[in-house]
Each structure stands twice: as C-alpha cells, then as structure tokens.
Protein backbone atom coordinates (compact mmCIF):
# COMPACT_ATOMS: atom_id res chain seq x y z
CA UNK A 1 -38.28 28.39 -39.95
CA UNK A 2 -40.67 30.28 -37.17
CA UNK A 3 -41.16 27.78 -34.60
CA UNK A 4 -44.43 28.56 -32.01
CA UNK A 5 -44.93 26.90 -28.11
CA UNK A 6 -47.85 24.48 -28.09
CA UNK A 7 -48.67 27.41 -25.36
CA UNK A 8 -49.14 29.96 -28.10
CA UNK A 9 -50.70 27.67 -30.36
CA UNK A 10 -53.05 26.84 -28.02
CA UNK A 11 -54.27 30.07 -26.84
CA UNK A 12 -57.80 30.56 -27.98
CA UNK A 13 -57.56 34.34 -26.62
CA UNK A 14 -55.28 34.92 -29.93
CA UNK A 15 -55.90 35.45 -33.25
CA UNK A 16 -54.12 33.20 -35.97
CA UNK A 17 -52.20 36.50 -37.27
CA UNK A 18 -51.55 36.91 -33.52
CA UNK A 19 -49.80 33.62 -33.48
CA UNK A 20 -47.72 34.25 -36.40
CA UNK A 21 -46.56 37.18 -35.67
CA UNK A 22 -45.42 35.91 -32.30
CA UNK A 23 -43.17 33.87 -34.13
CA UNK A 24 -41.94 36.27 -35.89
CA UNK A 25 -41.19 38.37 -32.98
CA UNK A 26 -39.92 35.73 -31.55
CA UNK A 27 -37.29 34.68 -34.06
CA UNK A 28 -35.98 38.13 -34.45
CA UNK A 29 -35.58 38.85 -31.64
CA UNK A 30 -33.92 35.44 -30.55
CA UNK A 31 -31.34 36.18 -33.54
CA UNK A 32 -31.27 40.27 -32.80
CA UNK A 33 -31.88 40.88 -29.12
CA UNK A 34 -30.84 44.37 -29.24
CA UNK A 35 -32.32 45.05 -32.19
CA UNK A 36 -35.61 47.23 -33.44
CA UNK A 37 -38.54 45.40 -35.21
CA UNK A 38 -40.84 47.82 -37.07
CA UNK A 39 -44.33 46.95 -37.77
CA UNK A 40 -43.38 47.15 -41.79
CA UNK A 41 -40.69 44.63 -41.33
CA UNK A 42 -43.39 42.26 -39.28
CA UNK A 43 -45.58 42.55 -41.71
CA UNK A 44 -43.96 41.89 -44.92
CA UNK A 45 -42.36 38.31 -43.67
CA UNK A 46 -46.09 37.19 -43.50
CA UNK A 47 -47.76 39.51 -46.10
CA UNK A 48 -49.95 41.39 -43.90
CA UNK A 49 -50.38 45.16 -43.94
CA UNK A 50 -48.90 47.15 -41.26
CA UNK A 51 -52.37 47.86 -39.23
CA UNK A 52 -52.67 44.40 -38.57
CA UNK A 53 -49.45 43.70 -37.32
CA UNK A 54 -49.88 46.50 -35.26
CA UNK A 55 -52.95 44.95 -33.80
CA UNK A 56 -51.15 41.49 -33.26
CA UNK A 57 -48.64 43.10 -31.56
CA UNK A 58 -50.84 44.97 -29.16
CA UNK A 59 -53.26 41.79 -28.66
CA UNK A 60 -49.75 40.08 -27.41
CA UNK A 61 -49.21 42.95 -25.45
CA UNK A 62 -52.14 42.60 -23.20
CA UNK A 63 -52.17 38.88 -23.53
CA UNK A 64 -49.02 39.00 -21.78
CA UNK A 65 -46.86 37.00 -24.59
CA UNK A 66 -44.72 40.50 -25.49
CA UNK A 67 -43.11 42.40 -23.44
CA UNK A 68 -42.47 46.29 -25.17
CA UNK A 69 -40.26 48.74 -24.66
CA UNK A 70 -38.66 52.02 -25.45
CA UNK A 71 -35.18 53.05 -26.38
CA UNK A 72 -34.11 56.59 -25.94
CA UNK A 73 -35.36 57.38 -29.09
CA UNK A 74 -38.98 56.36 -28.77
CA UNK A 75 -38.54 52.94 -30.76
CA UNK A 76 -40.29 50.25 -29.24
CA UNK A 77 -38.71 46.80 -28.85
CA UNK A 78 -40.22 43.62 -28.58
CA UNK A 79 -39.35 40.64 -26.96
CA UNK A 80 -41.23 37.49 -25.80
CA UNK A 81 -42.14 37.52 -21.70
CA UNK A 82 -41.02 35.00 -20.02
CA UNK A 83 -43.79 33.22 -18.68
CA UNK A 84 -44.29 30.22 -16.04
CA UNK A 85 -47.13 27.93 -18.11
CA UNK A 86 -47.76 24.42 -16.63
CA UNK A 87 -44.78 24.65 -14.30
CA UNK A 88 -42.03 25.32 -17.06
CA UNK A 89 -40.46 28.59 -18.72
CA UNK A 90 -41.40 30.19 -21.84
C-alpha cells in the first residue's frame, strides 16, 4: 500500500497524478534505494501513460518533493528530498 505525508496531500501546488506518483516514487525507492525507476514502470502501477508521469515527476522536481539524479549511464534516479515542513523531517 502507497502511503502519502499529509504534507504532500496537502499541497495545492500539485496535481492529484502528482501526488500519486510521489507515492509511488516514494515506495520504490524506500524498498530499492539503489535502484532505477523508469517512467514506464511509474506509470503502469497507476495506469497512466508515460508523458504524464513524466510531467509528475518534473512538477515534483521543481516543487522540491524529488530529488533526481544521474548514474554513469545517464539513468536518472529518484528519491524523495528530505524536507524540514512544520519543524519535522520528511
């Protein structure tokens, strides 16, 4: 079961896609830290085509819930950013 932070849920700066895929991101990578999550793979767990989960992602980018990065090859990884919200850790 994907589990969200009232902080997510209550961002009104995301879109409900945006939401779910951050828990999706943030499940897989939570059980696969080292591990690479395509856009395909995002997007079939909540039966969405891959453009939009490529625009979730990037709208968590820049809303500063993702962090991305790039292995040697050129994959990118995704992970939640840890964030200070209301005095506590995300």
């Amino acid at each position: 079961m994907y589990e969200l932070p009232e902080e997510v849920m209550k961002d009104e700066n995301l879109t409900h896609i945006a939401k779910l895929v951050f828990a999706v991101v943030a499940d897989f990578s939570k059980k696969n830290p080292a591990s690479n999550l395509s856009y395909a793979t995002i997007a079939q767990k909540i039966s969405l085509n891959e453009i939009t989960a490529m625009r979730s992602v990037k709208q968590l980018v820049e809303q500063g819930w993702l962090d991305v990065a790039k292995n040697d090859r050129g994959w990118n990884y995704y992970g939640v950013k840890e964030r200070q919200v209301a005095g506590k850790q995300l």
